[in-house]
C-alpha atoms as a PDB file:
ATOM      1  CA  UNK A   1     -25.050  46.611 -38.995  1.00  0.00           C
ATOM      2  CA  UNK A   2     -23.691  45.480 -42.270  1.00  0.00           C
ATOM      3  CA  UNK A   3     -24.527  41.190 -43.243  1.00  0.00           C
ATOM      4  CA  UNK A   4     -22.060  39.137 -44.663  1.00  0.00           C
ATOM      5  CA  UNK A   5     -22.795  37.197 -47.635  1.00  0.00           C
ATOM      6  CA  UNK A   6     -20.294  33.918 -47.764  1.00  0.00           C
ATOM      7  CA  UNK A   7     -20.356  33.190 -51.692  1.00  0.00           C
ATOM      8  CA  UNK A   8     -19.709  29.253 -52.034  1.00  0.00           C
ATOM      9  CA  UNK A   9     -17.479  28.829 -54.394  1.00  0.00           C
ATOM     10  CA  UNK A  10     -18.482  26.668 -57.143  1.00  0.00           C
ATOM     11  CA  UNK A  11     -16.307  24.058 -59.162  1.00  0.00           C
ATOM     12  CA  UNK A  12     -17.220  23.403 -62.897  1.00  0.00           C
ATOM     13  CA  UNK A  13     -20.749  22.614 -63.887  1.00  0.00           C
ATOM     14  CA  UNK A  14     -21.834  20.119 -66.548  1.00  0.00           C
ATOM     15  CA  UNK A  15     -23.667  21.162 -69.624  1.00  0.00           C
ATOM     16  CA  UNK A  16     -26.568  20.077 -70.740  1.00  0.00           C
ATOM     17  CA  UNK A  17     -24.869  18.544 -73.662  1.00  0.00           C
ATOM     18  CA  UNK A  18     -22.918  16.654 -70.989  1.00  0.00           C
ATOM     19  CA  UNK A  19     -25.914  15.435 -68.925  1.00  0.00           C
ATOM     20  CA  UNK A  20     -28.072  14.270 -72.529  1.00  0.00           C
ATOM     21  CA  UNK A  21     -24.878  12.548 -73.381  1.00  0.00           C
ATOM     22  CA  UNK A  22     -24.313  10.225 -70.514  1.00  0.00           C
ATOM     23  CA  UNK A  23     -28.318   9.861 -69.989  1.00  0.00           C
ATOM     24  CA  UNK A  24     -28.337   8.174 -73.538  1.00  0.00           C
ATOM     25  CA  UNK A  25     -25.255   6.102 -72.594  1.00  0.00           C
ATOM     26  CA  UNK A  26     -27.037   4.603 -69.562  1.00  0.00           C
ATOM     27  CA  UNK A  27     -30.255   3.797 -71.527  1.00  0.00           C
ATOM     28  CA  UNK A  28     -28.887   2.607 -74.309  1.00  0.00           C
ATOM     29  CA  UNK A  29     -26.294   0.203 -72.344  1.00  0.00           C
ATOM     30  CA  UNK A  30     -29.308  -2.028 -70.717  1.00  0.00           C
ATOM     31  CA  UNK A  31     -26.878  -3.632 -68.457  1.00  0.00           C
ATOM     32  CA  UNK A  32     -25.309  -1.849 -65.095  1.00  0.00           C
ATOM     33  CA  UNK A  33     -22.104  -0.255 -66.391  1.00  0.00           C
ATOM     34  CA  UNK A  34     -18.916   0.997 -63.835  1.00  0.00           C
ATOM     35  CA  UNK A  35     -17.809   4.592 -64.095  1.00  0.00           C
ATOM     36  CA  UNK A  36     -14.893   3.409 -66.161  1.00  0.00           C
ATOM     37  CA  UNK A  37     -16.983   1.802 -68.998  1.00  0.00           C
ATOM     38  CA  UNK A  38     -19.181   4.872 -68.764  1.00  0.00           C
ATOM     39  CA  UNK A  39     -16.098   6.862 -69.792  1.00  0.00           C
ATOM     40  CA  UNK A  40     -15.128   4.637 -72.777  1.00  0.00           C
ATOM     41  CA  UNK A  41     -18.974   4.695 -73.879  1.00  0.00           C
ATOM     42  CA  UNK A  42     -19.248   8.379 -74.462  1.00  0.00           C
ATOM     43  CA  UNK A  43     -18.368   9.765 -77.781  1.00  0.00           C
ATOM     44  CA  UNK A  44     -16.155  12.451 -76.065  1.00  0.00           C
ATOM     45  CA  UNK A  45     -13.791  12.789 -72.982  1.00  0.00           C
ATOM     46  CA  UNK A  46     -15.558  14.014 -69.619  1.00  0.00           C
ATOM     47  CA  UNK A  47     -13.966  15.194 -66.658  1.00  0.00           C
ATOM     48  CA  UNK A  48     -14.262  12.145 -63.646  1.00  0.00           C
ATOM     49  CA  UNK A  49     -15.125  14.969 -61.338  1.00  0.00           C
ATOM     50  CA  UNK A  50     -17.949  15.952 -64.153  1.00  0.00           C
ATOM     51  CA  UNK A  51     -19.393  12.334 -64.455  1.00  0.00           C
ATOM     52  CA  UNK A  52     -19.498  12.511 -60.420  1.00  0.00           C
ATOM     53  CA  UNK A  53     -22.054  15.577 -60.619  1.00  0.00           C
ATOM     54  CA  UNK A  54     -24.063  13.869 -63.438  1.00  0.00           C
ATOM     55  CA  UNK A  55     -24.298  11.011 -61.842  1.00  0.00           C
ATOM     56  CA  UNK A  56     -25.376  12.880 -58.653  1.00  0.00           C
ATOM     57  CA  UNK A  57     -27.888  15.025 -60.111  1.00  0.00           C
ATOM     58  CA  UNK A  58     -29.366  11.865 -62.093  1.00  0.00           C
ATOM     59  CA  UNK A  59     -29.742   9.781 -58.802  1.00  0.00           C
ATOM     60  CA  UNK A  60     -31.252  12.506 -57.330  1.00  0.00           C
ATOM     61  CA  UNK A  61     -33.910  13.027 -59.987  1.00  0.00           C
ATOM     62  CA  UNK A  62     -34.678   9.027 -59.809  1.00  0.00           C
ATOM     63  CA  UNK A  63     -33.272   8.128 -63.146  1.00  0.00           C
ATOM     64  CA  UNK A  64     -30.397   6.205 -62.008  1.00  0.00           C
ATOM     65  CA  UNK A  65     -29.422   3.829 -59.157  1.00  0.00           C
ATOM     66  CA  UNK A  66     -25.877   3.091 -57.957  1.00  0.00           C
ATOM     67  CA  UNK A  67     -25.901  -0.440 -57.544  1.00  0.00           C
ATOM     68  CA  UNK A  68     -22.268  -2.600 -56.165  1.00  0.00           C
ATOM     69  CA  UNK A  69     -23.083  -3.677 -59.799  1.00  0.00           C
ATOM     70  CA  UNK A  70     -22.863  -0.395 -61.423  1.00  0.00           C
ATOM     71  CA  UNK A  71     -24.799   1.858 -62.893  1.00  0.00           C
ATOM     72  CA  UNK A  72     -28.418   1.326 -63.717  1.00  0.00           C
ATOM     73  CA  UNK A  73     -30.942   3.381 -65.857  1.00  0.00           C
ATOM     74  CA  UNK A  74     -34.047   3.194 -64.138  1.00  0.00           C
ATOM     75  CA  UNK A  75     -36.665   5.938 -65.328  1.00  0.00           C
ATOM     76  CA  UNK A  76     -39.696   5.318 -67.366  1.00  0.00           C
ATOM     77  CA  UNK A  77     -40.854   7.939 -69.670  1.00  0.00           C
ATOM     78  CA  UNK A  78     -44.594   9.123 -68.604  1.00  0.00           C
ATOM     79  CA  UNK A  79     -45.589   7.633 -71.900  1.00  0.00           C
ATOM     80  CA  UNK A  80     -44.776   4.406 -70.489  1.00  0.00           C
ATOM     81  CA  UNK A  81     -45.944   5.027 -67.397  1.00  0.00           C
ATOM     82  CA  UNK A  82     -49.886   5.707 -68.970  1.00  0.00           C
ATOM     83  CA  UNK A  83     -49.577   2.873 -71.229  1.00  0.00           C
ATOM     84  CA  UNK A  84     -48.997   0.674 -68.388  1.00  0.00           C
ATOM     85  CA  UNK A  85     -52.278   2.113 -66.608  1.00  0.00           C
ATOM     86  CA  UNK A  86     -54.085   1.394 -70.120  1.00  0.00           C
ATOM     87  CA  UNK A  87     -53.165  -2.471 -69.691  1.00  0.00           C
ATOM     88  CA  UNK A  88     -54.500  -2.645 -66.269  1.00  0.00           C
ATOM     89  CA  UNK A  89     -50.514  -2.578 -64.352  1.00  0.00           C
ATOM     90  CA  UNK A  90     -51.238  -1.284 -61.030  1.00  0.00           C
ATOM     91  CA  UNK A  91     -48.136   0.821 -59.971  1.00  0.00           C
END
């Protein structure tokens, strides 16, 4: 008996170039920002569809939050994180 593999098609993929770039848009903005001012941030044009998958894979990995404000950079660098235990912050 012979198995079928079903190979999921998969739509284009951001680079890593892509993901760094909108990352530093969000935390240099440091207010929430729509999809459409996310677009005119960035210093080149990205797909909608791309931004989408970012923006998916960033909420997923807790560095973003989708707010009915906008977009909001959220993650703090482990450096911060220790320096925060140094001053006594309980987390």
């Amino acid at each position: 008996m012979q198995k079928t593999v079903a190979i999921e098609k998969v739509g284009h993929s951001p680079t890593l170039n892509t993901v760094l770039m909108v990352e530093e848009a969000l935390q240099k903005a440091g207010e929430p920002l729509t999809i459409a001012e996310l677009k005119r941030d960035l210093p080149r044009k990205v797909m909608h569809s791309t931004i989408v998958s970012v923006l998916g894979y960033l909420q997923t990995s807790g560095k973003i939050l989708l707010t009915t404000k906008g977009i909001v950079w959220i993650f703090a660098p482990r450096a911060e994180i220790e320096a925060m235990k140094k001053r006594g912050i309980e987390l």
